[in-house]
PDB file of N, CA and C in Angstrom:
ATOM      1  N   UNK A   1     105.125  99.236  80.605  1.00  0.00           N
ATOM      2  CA  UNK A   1     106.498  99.444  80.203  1.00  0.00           C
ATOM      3  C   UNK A   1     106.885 100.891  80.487  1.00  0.00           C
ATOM      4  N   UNK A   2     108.088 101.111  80.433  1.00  0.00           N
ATOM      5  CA  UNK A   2     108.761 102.153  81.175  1.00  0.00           C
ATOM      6  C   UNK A   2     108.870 103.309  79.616  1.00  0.00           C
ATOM      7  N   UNK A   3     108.334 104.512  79.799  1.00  0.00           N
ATOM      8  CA  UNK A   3     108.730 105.423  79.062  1.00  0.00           C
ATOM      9  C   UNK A   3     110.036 106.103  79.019  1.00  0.00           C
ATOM     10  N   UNK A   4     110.452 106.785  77.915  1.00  0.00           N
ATOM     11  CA  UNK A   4     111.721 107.300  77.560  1.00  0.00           C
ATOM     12  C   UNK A   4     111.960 108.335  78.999  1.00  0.00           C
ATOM     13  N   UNK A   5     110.585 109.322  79.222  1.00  0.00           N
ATOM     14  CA  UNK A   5     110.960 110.397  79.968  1.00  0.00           C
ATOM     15  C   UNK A   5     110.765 109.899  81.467  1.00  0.00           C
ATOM     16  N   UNK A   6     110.029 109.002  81.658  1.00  0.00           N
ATOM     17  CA  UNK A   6     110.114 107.998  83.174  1.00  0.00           C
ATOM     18  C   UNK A   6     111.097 107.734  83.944  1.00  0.00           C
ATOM     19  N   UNK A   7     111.452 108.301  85.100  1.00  0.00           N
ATOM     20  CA  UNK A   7     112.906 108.237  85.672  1.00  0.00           C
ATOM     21  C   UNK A   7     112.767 107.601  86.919  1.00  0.00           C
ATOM     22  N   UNK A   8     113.809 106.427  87.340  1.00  0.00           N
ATOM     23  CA  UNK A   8     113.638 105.353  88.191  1.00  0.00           C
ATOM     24  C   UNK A   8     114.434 106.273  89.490  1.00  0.00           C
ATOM     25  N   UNK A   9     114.201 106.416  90.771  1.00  0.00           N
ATOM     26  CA  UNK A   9     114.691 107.139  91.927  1.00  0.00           C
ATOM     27  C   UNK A   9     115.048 105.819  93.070  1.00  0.00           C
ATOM     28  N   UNK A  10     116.163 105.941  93.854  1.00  0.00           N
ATOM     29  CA  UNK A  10     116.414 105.351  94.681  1.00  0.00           C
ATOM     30  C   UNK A  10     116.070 105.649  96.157  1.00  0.00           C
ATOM     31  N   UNK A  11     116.020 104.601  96.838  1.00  0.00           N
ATOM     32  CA  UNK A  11     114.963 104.886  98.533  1.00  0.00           C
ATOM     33  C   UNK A  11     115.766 106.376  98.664  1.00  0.00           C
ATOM     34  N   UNK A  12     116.983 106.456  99.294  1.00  0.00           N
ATOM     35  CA  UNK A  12     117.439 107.286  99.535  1.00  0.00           C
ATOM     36  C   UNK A  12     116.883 108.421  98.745  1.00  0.00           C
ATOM     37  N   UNK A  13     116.471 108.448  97.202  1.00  0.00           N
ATOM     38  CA  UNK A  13     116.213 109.617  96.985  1.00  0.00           C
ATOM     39  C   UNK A  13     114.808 110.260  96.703  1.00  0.00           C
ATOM     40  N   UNK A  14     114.450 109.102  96.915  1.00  0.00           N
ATOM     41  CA  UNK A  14     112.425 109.351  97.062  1.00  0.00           C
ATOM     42  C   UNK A  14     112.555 110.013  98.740  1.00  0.00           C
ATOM     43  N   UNK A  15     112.757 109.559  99.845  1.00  0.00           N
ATOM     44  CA  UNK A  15     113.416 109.688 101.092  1.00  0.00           C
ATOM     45  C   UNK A  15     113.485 111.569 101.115  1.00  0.00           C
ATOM     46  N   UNK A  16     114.581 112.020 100.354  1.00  0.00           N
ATOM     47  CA  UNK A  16     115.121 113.349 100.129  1.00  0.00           C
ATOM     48  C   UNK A  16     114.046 114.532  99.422  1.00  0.00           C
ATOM     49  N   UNK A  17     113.378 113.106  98.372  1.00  0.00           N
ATOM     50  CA  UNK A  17     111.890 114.065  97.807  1.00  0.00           C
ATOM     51  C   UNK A  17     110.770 114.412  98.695  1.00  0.00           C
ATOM     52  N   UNK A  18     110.982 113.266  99.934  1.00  0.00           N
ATOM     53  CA  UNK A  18     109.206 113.859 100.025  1.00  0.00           C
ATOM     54  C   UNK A  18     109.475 114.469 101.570  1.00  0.00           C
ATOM     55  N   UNK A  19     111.186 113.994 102.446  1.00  0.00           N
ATOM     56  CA  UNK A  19     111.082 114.813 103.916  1.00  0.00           C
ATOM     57  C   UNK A  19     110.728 113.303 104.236  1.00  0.00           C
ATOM     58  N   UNK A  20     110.932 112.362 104.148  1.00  0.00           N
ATOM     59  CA  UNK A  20     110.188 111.124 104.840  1.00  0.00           C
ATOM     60  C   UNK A  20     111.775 110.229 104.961  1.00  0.00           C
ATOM     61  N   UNK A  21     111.791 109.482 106.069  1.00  0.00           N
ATOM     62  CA  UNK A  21     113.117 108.339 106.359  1.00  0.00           C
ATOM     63  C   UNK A  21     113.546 107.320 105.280  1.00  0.00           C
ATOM     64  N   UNK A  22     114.403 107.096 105.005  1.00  0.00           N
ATOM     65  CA  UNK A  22     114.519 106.083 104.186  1.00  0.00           C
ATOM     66  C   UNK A  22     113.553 104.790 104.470  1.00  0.00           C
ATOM     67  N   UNK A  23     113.509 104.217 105.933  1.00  0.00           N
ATOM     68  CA  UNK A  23     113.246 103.164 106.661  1.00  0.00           C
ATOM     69  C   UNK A  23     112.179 103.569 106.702  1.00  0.00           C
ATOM     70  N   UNK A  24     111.229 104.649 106.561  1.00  0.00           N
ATOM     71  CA  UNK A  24     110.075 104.533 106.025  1.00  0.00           C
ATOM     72  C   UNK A  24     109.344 103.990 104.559  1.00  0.00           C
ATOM     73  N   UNK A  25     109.725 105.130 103.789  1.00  0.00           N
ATOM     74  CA  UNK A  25     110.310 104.532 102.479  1.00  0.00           C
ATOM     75  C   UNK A  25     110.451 103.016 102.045  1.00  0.00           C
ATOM     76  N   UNK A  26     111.324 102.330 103.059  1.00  0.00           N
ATOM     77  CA  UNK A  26     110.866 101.115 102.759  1.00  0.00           C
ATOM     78  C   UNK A  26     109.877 100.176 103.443  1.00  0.00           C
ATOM     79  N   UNK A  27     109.309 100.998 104.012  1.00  0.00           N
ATOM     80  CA  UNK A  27     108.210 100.253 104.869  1.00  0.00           C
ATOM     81  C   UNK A  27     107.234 100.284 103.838  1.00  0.00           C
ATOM     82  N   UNK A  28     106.884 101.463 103.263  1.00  0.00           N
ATOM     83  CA  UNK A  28     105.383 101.788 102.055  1.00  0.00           C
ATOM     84  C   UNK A  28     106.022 100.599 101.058  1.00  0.00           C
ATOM     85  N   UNK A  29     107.310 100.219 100.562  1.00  0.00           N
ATOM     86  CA  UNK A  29     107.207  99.565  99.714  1.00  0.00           C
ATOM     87  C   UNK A  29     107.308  97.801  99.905  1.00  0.00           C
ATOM     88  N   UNK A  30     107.724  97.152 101.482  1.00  0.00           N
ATOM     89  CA  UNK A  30     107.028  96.133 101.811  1.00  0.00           C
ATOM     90  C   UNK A  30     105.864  96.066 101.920  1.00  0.00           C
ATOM     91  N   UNK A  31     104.787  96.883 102.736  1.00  0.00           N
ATOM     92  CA  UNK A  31     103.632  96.594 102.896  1.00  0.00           C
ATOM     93  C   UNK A  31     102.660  97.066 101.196  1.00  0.00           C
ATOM     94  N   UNK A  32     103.300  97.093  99.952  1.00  0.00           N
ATOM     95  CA  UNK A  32     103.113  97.616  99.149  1.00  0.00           C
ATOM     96  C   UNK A  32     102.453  98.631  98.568  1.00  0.00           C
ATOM     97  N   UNK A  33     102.078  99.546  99.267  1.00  0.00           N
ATOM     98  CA  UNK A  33     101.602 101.033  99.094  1.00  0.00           C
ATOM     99  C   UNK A  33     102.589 102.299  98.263  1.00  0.00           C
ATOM    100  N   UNK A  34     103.401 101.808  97.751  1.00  0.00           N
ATOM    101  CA  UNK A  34     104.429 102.690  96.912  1.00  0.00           C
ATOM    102  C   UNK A  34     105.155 101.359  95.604  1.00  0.00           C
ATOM    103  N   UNK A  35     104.676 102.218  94.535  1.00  0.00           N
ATOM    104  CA  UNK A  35     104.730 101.113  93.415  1.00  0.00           C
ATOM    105  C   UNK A  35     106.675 101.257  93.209  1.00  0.00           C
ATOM    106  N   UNK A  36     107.344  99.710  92.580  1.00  0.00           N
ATOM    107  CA  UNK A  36     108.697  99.433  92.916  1.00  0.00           C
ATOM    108  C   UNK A  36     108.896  98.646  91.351  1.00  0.00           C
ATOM    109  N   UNK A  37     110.077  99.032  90.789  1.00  0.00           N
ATOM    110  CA  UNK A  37     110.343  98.396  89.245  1.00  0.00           C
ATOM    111  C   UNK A  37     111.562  97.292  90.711  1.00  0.00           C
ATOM    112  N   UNK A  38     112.013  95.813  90.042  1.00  0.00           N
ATOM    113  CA  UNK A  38     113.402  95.273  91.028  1.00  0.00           C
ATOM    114  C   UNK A  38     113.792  95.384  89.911  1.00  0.00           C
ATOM    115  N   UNK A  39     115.152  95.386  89.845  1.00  0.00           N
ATOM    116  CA  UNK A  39     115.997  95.317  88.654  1.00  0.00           C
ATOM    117  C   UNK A  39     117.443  94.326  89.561  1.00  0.00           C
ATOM    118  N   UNK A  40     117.325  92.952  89.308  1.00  0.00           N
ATOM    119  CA  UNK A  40     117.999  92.321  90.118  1.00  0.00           C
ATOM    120  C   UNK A  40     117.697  92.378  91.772  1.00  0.00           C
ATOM    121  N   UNK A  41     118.402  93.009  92.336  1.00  0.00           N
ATOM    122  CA  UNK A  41     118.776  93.126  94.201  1.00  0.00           C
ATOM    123  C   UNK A  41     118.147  94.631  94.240  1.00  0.00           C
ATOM    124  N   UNK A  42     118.872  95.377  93.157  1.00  0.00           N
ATOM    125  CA  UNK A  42     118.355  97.073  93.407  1.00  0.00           C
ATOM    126  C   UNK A  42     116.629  97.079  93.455  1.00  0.00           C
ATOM    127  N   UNK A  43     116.184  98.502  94.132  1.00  0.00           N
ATOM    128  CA  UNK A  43     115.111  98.591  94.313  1.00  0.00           C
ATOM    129  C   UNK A  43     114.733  99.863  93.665  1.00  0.00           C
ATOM    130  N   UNK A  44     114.337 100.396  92.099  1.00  0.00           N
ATOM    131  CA  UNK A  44     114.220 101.586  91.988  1.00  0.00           C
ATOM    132  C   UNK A  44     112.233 102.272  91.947  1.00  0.00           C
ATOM    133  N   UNK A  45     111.834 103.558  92.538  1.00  0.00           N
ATOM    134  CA  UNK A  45     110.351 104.153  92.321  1.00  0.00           C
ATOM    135  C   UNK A  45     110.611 104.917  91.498  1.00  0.00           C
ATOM    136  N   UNK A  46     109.686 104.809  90.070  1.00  0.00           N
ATOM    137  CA  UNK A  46     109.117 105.470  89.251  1.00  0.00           C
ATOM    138  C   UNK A  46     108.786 107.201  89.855  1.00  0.00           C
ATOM    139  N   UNK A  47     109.410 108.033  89.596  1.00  0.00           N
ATOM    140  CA  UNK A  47     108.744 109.147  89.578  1.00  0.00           C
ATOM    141  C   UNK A  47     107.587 109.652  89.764  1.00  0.00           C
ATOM    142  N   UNK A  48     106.909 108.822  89.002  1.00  0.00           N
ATOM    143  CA  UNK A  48     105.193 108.899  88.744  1.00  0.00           C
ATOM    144  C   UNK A  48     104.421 108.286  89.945  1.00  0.00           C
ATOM    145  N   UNK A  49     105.258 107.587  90.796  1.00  0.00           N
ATOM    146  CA  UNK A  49     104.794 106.611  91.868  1.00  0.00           C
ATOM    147  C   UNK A  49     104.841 107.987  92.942  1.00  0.00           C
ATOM    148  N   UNK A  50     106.155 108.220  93.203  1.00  0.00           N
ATOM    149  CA  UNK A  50     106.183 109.278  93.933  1.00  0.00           C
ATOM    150  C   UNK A  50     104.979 110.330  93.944  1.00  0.00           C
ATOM    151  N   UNK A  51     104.849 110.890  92.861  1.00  0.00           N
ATOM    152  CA  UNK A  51     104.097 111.588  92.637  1.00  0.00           C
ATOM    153  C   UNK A  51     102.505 111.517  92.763  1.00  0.00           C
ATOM    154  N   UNK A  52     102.560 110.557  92.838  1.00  0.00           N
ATOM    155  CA  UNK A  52     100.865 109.986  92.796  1.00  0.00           C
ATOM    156  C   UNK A  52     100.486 109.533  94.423  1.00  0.00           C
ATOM    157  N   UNK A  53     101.720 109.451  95.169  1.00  0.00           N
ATOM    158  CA  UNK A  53     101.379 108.900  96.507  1.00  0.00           C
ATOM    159  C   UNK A  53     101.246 110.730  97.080  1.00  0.00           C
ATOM    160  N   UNK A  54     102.314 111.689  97.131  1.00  0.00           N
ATOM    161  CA  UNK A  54     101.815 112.663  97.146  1.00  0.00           C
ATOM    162  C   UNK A  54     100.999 113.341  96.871  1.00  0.00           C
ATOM    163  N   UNK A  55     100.416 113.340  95.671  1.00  0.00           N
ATOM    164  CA  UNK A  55      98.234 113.780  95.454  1.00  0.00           C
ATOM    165  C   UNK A  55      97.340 113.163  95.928  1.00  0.00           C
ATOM    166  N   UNK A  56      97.512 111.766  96.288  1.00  0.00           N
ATOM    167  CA  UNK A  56      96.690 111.276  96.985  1.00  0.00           C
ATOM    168  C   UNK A  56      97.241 111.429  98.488  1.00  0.00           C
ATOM    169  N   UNK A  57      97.778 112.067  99.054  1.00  0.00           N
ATOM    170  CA  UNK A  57      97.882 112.526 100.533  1.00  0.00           C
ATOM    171  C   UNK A  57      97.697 113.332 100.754  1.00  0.00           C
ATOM    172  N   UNK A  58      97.061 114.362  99.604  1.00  0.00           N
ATOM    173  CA  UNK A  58      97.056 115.836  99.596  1.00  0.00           C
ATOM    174  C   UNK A  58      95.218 116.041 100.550  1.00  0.00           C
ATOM    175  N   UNK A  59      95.626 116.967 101.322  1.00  0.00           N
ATOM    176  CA  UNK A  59      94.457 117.627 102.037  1.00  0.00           C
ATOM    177  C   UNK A  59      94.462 119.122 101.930  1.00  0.00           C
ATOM    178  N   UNK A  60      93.203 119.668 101.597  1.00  0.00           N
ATOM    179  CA  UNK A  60      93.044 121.261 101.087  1.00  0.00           C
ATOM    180  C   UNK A  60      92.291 121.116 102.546  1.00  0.00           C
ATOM    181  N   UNK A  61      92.875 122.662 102.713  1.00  0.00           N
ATOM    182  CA  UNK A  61      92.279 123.178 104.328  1.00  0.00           C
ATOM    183  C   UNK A  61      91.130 124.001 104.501  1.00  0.00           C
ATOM    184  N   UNK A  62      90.399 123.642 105.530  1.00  0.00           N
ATOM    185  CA  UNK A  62      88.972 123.741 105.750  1.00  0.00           C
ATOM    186  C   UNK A  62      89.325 125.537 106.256  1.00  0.00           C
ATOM    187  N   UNK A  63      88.391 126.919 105.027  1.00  0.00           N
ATOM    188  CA  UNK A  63      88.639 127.428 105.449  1.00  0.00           C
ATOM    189  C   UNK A  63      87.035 127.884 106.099  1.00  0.00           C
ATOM    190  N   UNK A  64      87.444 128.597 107.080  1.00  0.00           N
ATOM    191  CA  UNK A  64      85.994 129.393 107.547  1.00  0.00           C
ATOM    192  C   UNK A  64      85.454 130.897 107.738  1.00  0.00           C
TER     193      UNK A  64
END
């Protein structure tokens, strides 16, 4: 269930968060790799979704 401080973002604005296409955006969330609340037709990502696909893409650089 959805917490008070949990905020639902639209493609367009997950899209604007991470530098990535909308039409990408919705590609991660057909092939289901980006978690999706439907609320009817609309399509909204959890914050926390966002956020969690970004730490797990995270790479620290090999220094030498």
């Amino acid at each position: 269930m959805l917490t008070k401080t949990e905020r639902l973002l639209t493609v367009d604005e997950v899209a604007n968060r991470t530098g990535l296409r909308p039409s990408t955006i919705r590609k991660l969330i057909f092939t289901r790799r980006l978690t999706v609340v439907k609320l009817g037709r609309a399509v909204r990502i959890p914050v926390e979704a966002v956020d969690a696909m970004i730490t797990k893409g995270w790479r620290e650089p090999i220094v030498r």
